[in-house]
C-alpha atoms as a PDB file:
ATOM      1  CA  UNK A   1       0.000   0.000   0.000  1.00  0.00           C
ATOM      2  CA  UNK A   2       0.892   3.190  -0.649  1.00  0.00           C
ATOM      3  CA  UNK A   3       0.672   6.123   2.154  1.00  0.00           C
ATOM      4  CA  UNK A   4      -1.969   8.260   1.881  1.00  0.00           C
ATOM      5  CA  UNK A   5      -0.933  11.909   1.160  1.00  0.00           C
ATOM      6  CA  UNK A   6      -2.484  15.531   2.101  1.00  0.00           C
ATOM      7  CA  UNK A   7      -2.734  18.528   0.420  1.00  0.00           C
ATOM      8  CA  UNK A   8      -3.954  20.089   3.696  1.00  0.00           C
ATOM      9  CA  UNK A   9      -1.437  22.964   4.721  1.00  0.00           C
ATOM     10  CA  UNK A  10      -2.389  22.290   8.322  1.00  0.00           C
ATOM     11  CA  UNK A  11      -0.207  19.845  10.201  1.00  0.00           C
ATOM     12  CA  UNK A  12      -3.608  18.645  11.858  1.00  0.00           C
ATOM     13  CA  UNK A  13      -3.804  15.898   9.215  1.00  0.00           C
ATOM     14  CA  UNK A  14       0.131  15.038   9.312  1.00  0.00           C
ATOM     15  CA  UNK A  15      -0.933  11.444  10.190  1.00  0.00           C
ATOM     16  CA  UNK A  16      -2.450  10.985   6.351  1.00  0.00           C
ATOM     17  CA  UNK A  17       0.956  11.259   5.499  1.00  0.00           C
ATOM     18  CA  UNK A  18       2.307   8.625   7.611  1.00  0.00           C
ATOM     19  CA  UNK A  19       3.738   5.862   5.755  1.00  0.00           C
ATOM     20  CA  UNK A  20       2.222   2.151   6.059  1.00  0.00           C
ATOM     21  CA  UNK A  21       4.025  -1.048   5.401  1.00  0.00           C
ATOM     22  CA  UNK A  22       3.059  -2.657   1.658  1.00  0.00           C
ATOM     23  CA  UNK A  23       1.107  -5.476   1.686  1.00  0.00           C
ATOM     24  CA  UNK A  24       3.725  -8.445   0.415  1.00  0.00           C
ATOM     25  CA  UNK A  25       2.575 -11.710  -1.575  1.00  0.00           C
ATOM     26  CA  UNK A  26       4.967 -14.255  -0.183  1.00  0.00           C
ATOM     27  CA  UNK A  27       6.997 -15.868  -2.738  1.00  0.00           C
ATOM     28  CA  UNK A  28       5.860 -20.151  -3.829  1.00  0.00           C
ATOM     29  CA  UNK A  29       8.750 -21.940  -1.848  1.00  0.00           C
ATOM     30  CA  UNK A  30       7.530 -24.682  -4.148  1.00  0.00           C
ATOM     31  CA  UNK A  31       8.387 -24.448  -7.792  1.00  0.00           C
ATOM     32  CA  UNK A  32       7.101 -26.078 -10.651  1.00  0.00           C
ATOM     33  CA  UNK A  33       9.572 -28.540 -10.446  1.00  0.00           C
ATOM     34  CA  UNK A  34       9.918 -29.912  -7.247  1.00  0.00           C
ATOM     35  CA  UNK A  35       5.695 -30.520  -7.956  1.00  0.00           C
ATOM     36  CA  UNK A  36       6.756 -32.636 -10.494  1.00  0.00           C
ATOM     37  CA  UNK A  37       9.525 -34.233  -7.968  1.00  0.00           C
ATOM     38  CA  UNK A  38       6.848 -34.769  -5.612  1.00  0.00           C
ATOM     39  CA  UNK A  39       4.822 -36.928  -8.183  1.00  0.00           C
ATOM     40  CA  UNK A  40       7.684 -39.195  -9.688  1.00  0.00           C
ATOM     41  CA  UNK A  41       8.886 -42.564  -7.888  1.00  0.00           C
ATOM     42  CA  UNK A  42      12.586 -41.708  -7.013  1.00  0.00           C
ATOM     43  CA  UNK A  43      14.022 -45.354  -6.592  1.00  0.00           C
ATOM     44  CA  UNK A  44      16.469 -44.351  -3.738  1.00  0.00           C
ATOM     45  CA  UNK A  45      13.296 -43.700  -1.566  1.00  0.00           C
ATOM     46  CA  UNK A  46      10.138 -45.424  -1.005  1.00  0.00           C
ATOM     47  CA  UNK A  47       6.936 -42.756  -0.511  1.00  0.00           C
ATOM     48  CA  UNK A  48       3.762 -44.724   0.419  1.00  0.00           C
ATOM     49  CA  UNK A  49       0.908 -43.843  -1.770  1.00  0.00           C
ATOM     50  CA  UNK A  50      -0.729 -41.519   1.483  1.00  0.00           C
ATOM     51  CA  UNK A  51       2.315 -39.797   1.888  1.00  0.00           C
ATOM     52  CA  UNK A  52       2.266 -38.796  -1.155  1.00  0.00           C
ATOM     53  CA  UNK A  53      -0.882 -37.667  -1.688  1.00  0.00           C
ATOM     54  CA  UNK A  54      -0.528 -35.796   1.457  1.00  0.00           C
ATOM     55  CA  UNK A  55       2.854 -34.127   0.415  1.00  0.00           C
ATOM     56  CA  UNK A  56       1.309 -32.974  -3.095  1.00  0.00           C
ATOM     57  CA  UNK A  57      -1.890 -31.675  -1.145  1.00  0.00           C
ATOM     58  CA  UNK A  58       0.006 -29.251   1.098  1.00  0.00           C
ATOM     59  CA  UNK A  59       2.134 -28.176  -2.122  1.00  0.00           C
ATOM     60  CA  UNK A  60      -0.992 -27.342  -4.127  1.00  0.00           C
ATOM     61  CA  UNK A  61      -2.412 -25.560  -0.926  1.00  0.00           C
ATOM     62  CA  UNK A  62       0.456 -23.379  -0.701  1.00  0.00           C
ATOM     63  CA  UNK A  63       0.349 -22.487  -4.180  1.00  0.00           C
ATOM     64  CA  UNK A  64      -3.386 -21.195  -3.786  1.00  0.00           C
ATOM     65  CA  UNK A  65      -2.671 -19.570  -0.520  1.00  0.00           C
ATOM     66  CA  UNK A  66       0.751 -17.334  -2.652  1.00  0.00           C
ATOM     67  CA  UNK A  67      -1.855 -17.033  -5.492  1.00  0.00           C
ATOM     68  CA  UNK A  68      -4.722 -15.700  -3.354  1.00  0.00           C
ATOM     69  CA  UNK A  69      -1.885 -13.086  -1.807  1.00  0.00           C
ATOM     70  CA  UNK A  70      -0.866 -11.826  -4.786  1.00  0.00           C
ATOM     71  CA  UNK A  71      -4.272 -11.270  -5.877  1.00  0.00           C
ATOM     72  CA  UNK A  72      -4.846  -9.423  -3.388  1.00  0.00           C
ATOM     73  CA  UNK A  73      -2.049  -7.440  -3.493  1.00  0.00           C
ATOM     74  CA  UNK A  74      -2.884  -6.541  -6.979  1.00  0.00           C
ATOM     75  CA  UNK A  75      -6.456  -5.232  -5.853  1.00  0.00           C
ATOM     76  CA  UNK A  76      -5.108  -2.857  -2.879  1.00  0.00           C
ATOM     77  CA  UNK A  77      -2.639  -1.549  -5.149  1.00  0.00           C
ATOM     78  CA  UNK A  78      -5.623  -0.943  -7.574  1.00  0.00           C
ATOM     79  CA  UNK A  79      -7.043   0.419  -4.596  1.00  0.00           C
ATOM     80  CA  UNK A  80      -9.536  -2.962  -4.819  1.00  0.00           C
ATOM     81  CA  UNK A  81      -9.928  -2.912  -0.780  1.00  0.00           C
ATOM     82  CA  UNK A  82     -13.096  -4.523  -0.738  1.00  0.00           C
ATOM     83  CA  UNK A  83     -11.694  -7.111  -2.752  1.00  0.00           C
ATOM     84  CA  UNK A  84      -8.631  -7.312  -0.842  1.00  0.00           C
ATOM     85  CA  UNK A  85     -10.449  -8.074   2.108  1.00  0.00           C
ATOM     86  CA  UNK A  86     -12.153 -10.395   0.638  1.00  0.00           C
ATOM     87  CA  UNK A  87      -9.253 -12.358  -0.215  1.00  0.00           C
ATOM     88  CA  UNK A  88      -7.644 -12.101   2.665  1.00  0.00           C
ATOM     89  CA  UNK A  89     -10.279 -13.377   4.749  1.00  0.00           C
ATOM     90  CA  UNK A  90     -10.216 -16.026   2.857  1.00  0.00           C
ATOM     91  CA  UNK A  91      -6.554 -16.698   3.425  1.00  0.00           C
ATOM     92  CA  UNK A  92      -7.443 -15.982   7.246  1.00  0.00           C
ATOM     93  CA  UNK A  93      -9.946 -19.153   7.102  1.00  0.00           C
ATOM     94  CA  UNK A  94      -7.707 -21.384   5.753  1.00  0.00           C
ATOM     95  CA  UNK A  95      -4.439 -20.528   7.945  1.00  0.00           C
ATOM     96  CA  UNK A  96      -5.935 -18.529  11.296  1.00  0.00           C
ATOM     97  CA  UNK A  97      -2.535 -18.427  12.926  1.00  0.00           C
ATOM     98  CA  UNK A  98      -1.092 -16.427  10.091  1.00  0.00           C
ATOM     99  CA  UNK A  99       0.302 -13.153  11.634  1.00  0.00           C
ATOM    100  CA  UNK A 100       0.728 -11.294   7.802  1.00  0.00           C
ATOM    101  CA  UNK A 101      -2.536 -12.084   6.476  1.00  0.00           C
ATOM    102  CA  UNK A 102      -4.035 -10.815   9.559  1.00  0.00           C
ATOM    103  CA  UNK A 103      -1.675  -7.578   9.085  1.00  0.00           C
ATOM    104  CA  UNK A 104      -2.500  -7.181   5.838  1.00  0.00           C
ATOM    105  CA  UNK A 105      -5.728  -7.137   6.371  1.00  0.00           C
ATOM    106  CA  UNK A 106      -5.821  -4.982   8.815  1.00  0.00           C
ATOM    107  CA  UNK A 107      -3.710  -2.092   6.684  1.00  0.00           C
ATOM    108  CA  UNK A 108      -6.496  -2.808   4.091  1.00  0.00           C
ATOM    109  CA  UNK A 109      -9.245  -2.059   6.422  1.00  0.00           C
ATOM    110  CA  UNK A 110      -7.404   1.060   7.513  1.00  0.00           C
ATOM    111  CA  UNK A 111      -7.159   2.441   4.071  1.00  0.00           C
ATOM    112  CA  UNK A 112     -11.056   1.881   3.454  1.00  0.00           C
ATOM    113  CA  UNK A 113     -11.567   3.720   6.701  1.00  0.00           C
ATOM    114  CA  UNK A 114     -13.022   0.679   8.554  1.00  0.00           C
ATOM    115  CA  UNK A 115     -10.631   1.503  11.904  1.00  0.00           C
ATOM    116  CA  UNK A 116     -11.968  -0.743  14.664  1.00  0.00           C
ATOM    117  CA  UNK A 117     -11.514  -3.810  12.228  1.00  0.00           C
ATOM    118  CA  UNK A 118      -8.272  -2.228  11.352  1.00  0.00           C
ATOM    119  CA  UNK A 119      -7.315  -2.276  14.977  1.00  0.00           C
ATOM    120  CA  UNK A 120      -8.441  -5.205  15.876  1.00  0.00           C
ATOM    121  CA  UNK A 121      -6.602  -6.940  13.040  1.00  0.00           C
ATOM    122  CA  UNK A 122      -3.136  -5.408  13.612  1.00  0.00           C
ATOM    123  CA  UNK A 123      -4.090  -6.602  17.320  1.00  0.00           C
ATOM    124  CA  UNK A 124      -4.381 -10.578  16.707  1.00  0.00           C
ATOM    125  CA  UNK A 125      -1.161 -10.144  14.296  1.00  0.00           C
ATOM    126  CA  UNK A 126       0.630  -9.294  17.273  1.00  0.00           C
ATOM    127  CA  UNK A 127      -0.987 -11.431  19.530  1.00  0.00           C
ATOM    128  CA  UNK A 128       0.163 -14.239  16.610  1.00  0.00           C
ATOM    129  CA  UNK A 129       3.709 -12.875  16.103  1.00  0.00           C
ATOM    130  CA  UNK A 130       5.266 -10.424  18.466  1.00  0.00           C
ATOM    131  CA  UNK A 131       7.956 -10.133  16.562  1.00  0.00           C
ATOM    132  CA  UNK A 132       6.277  -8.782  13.487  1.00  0.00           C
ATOM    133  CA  UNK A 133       7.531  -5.256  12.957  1.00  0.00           C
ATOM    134  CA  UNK A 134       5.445  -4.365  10.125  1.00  0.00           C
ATOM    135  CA  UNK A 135       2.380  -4.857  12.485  1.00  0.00           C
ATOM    136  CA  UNK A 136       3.520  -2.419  15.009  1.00  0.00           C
ATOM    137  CA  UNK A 137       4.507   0.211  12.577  1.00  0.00           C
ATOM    138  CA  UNK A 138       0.759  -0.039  10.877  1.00  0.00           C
ATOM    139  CA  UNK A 139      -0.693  -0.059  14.671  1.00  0.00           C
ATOM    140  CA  UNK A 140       1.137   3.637  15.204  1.00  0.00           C
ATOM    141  CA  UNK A 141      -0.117   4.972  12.340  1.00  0.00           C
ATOM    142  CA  UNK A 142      -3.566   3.734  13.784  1.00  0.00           C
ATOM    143  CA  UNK A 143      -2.541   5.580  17.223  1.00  0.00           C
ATOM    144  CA  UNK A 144      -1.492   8.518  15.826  1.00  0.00           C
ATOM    145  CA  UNK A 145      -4.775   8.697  13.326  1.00  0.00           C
ATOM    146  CA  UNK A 146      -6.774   8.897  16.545  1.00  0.00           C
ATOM    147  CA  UNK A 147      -4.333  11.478  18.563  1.00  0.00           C
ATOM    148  CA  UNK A 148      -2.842   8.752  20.900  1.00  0.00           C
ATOM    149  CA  UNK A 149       0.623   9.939  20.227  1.00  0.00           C
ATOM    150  CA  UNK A 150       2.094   8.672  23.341  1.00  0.00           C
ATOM    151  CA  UNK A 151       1.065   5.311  21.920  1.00  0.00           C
ATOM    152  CA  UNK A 152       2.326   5.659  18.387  1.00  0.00           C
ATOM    153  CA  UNK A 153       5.922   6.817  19.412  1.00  0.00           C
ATOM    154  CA  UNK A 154       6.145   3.538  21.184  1.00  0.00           C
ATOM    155  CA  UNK A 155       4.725   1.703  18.901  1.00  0.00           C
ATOM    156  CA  UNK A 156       7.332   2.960  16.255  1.00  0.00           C
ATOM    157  CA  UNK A 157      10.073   2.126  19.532  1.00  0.00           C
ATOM    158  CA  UNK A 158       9.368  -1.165  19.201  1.00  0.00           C
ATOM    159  CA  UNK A 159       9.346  -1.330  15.149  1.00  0.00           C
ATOM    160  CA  UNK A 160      12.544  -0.023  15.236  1.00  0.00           C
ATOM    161  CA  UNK A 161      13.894  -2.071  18.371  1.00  0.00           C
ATOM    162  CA  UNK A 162      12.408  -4.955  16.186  1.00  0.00           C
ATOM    163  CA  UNK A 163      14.682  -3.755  13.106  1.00  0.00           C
ATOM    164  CA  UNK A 164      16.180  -0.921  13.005  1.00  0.00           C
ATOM    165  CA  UNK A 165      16.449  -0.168   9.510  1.00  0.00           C
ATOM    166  CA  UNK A 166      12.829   0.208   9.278  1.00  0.00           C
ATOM    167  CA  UNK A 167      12.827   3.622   7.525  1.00  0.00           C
ATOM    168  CA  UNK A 168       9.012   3.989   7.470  1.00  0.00           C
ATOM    169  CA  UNK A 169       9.063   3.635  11.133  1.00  0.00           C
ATOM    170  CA  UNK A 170      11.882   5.920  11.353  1.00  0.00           C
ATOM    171  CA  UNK A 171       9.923   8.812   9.165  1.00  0.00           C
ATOM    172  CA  UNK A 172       6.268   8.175  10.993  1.00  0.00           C
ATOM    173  CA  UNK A 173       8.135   8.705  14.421  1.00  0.00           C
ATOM    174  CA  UNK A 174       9.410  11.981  13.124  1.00  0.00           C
ATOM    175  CA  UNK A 175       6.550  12.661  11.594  1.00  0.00           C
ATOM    176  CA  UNK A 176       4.668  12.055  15.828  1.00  0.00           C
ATOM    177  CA  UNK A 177       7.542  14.165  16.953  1.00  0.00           C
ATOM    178  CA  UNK A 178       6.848  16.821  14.966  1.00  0.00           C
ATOM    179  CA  UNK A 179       3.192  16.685  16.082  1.00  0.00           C
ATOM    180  CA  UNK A 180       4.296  17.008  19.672  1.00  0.00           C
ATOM    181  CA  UNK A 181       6.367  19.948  19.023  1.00  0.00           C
ATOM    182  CA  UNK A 182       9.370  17.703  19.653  1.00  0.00           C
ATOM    183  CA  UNK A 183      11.076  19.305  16.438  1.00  0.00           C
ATOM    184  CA  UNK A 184      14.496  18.414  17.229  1.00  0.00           C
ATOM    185  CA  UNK A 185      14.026  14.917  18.074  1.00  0.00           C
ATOM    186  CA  UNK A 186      12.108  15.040  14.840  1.00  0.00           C
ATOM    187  CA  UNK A 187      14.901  16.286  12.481  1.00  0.00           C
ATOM    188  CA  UNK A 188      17.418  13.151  14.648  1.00  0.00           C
ATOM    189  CA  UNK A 189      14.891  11.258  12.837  1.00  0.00           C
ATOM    190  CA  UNK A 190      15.071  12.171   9.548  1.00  0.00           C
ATOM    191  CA  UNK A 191      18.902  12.577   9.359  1.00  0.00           C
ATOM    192  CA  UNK A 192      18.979   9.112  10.705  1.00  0.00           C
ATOM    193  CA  UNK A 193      16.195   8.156   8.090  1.00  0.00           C
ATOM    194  CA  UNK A 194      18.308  10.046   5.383  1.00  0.00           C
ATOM    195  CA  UNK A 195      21.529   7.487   6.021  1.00  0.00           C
ATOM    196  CA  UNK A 196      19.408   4.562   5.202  1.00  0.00           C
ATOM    197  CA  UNK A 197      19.512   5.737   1.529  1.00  0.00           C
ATOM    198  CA  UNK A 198      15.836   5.363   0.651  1.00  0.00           C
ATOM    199  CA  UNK A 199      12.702   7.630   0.194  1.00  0.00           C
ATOM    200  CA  UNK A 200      14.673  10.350   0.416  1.00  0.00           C
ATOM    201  CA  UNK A 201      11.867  12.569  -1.419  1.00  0.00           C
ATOM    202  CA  UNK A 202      10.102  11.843   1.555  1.00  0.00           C
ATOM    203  CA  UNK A 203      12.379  11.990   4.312  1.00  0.00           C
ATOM    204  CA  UNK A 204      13.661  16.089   3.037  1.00  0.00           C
ATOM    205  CA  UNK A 205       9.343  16.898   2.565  1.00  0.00           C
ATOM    206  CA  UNK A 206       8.951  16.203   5.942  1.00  0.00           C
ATOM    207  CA  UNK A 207      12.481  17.227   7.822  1.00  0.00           C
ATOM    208  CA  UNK A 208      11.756  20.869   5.385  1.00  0.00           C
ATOM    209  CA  UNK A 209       8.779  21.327   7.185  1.00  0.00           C
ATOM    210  CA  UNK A 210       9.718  20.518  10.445  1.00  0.00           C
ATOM    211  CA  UNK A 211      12.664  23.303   9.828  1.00  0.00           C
ATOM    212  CA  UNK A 212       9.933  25.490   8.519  1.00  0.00           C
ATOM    213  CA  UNK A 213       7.769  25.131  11.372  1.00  0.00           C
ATOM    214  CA  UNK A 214      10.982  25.423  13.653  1.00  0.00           C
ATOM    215  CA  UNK A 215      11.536  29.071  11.743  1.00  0.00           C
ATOM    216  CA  UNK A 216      14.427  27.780  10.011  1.00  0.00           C
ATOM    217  CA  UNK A 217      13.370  28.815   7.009  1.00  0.00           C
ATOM    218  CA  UNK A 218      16.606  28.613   4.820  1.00  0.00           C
ATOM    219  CA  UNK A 219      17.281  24.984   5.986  1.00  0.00           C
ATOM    220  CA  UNK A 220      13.165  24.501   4.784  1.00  0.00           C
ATOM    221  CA  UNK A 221      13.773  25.673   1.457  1.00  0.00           C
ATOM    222  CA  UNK A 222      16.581  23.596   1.180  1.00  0.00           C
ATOM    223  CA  UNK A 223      15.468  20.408   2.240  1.00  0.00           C
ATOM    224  CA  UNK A 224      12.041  21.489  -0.241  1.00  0.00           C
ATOM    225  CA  UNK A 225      14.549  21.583  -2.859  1.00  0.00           C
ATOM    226  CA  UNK A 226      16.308  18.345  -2.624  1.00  0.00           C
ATOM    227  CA  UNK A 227      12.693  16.753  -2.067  1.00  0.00           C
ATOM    228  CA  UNK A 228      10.794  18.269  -5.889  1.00  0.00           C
ATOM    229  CA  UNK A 229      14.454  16.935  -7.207  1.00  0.00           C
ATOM    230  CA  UNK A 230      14.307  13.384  -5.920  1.00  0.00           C
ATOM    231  CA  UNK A 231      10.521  12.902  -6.224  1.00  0.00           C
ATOM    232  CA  UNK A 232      11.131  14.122 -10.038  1.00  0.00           C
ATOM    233  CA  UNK A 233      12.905  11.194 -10.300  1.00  0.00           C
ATOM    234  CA  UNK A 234      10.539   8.764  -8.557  1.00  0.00           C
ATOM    235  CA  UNK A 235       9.952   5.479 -10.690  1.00  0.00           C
ATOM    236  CA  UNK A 236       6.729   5.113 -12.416  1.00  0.00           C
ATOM    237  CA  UNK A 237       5.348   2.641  -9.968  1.00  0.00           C
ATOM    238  CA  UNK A 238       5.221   5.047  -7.405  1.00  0.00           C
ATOM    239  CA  UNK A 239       4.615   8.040  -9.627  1.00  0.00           C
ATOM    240  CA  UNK A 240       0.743   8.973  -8.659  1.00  0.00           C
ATOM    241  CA  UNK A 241       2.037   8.693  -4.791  1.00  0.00           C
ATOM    242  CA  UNK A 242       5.634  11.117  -5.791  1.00  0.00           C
ATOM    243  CA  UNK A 243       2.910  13.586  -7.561  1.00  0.00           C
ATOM    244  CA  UNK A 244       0.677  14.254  -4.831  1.00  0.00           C
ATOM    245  CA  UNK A 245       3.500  14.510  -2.138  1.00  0.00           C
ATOM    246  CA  UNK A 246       5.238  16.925  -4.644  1.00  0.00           C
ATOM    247  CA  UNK A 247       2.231  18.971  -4.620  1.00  0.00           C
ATOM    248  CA  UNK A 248       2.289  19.168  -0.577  1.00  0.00           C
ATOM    249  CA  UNK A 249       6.026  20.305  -0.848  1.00  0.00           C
ATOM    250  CA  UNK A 250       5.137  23.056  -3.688  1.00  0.00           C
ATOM    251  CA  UNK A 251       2.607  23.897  -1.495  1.00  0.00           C
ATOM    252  CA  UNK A 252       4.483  24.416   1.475  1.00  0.00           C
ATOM    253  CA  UNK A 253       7.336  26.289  -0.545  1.00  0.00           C
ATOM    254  CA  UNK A 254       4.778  28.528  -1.538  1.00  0.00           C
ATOM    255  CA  UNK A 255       3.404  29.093   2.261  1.00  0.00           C
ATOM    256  CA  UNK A 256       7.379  29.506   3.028  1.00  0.00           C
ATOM    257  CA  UNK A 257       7.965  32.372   0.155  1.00  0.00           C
ATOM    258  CA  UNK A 258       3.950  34.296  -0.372  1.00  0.00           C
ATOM    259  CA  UNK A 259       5.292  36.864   2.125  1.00  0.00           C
ATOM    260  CA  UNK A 260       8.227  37.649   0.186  1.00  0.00           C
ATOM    261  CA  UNK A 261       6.728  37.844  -3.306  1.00  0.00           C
ATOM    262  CA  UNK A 262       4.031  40.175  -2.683  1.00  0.00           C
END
């Protein structure tokens, strides 16, 4: 999934900004060829005819499960999230101790604006894995949705504790910082964010307006800058996501340099 961008001036709405973690298909561990291993007599080993049968059942169930996935991946990135829920409810039925599915489904229920299943979902994937750090970043942007920002700063703590290369964790933190007035914790999290090497359009849109509401207005234009140059560059597949965060930055530039043009 992609985050969900606002062209709101007001940092009311910063949370629409936050970023989520994608939804993942997991990758067939089986491929075409060990199905076809599984169904030939190997003379060095002796299968019994059940064994078998039950070996080639759990392969075929594992490719529908990594089918229905990808599915519905496709449909939330088609912005499908009826359909993705769908799916993954189905997926949820047939393996009720998976932690992702129940992640995933709970991100798609947060982008359709269904928040207590959201919730509630990114709950039993933690309950299920507490070691899922995907689940914990999605369950701050929850928090910090509803103005619990105590709770979403340590939710991103333990994303981050979890691994600490998580860069949307890193950014969403800064982002809750930044909400709290904490601005200088906020910019330690984007320079941090910044050395990971990734979504750096991002990371200088939202450290330039943390400067900008700090007063530091050169180090805002700046970091605006370097943010309309990278996001120019953004690949096609996130292009309609680059556009409307370029916007927000024009937007702010604008709010930054009105008083001087006039």
């Amino acid at each position: 999934m992609n985050a969900r961008f606002s062209l709101n001036n007001q940092d009311s709405g910063q949370h629409q900004r936050r970023l989520t973690v994608p939804l993942a298909a997991v990758a067939s561990h089986c491929s075409q060829r060990d199905m076809k291993d599984a169904q030939c007599f190997h003379p060095e080993t002796i299968f019994s005819s059940a064994s078998i049968q039950r070996e080639i059942s759990s392969q075929a169930r594992l490719e529908k499960d990594n089918y229905l996935r990808q599915v519905a991946l496709e449909k939330a990135q088609q912005g499908e999230y009826s359909k993705t829920i769908e799916l993954l409810t189905q997926l949820i039925e047939r393996n009720a101790g998976n932690a992702n599915d129940y992640n995933n489904r709970g991100l798609a229920y947060f982008q359709s604006g269904q928040l207590d299943l959201a919730i509630a979902d990114y709950n039993q994937a933690i309950q299920l894995n507490p070691h899922l750090a995907g689940a914990y970043n999605n369950r701050a942007n929850y928090y910090a949705s509803q103005g619990f920002l105590e709770e979403a700063i340590e939710d991103y703590d333990k994303t981050i504790d979890l691994n600490p290369v998580h860069i949307r964790a890193w950014i969403n933190q800064g982002i809750t910082f930044r909400d709290m007035g904490e601005y200088e914790q906020a910019i330690d999290n984007f320079d941090f964010a910044l050395r990971l090497g990734w979504l750096e359009g991002h990371v200088y849109a939202e450290r330039g307006r943390t400067y900008h509401l700090l007063g530091d207005w050169n180090c805002a234009i700046a970091d605006y800058h370097r943010s309309l140059e990278h996001l120019s560059q953004s690949k096609a597949s996130n292009a309609s996501a680059a556009a409307r965060l370029r916007q927000q930055v024009e937007n702010w530039l604008n709010e930054l340099l009105s008083p001087f043009q006039s």
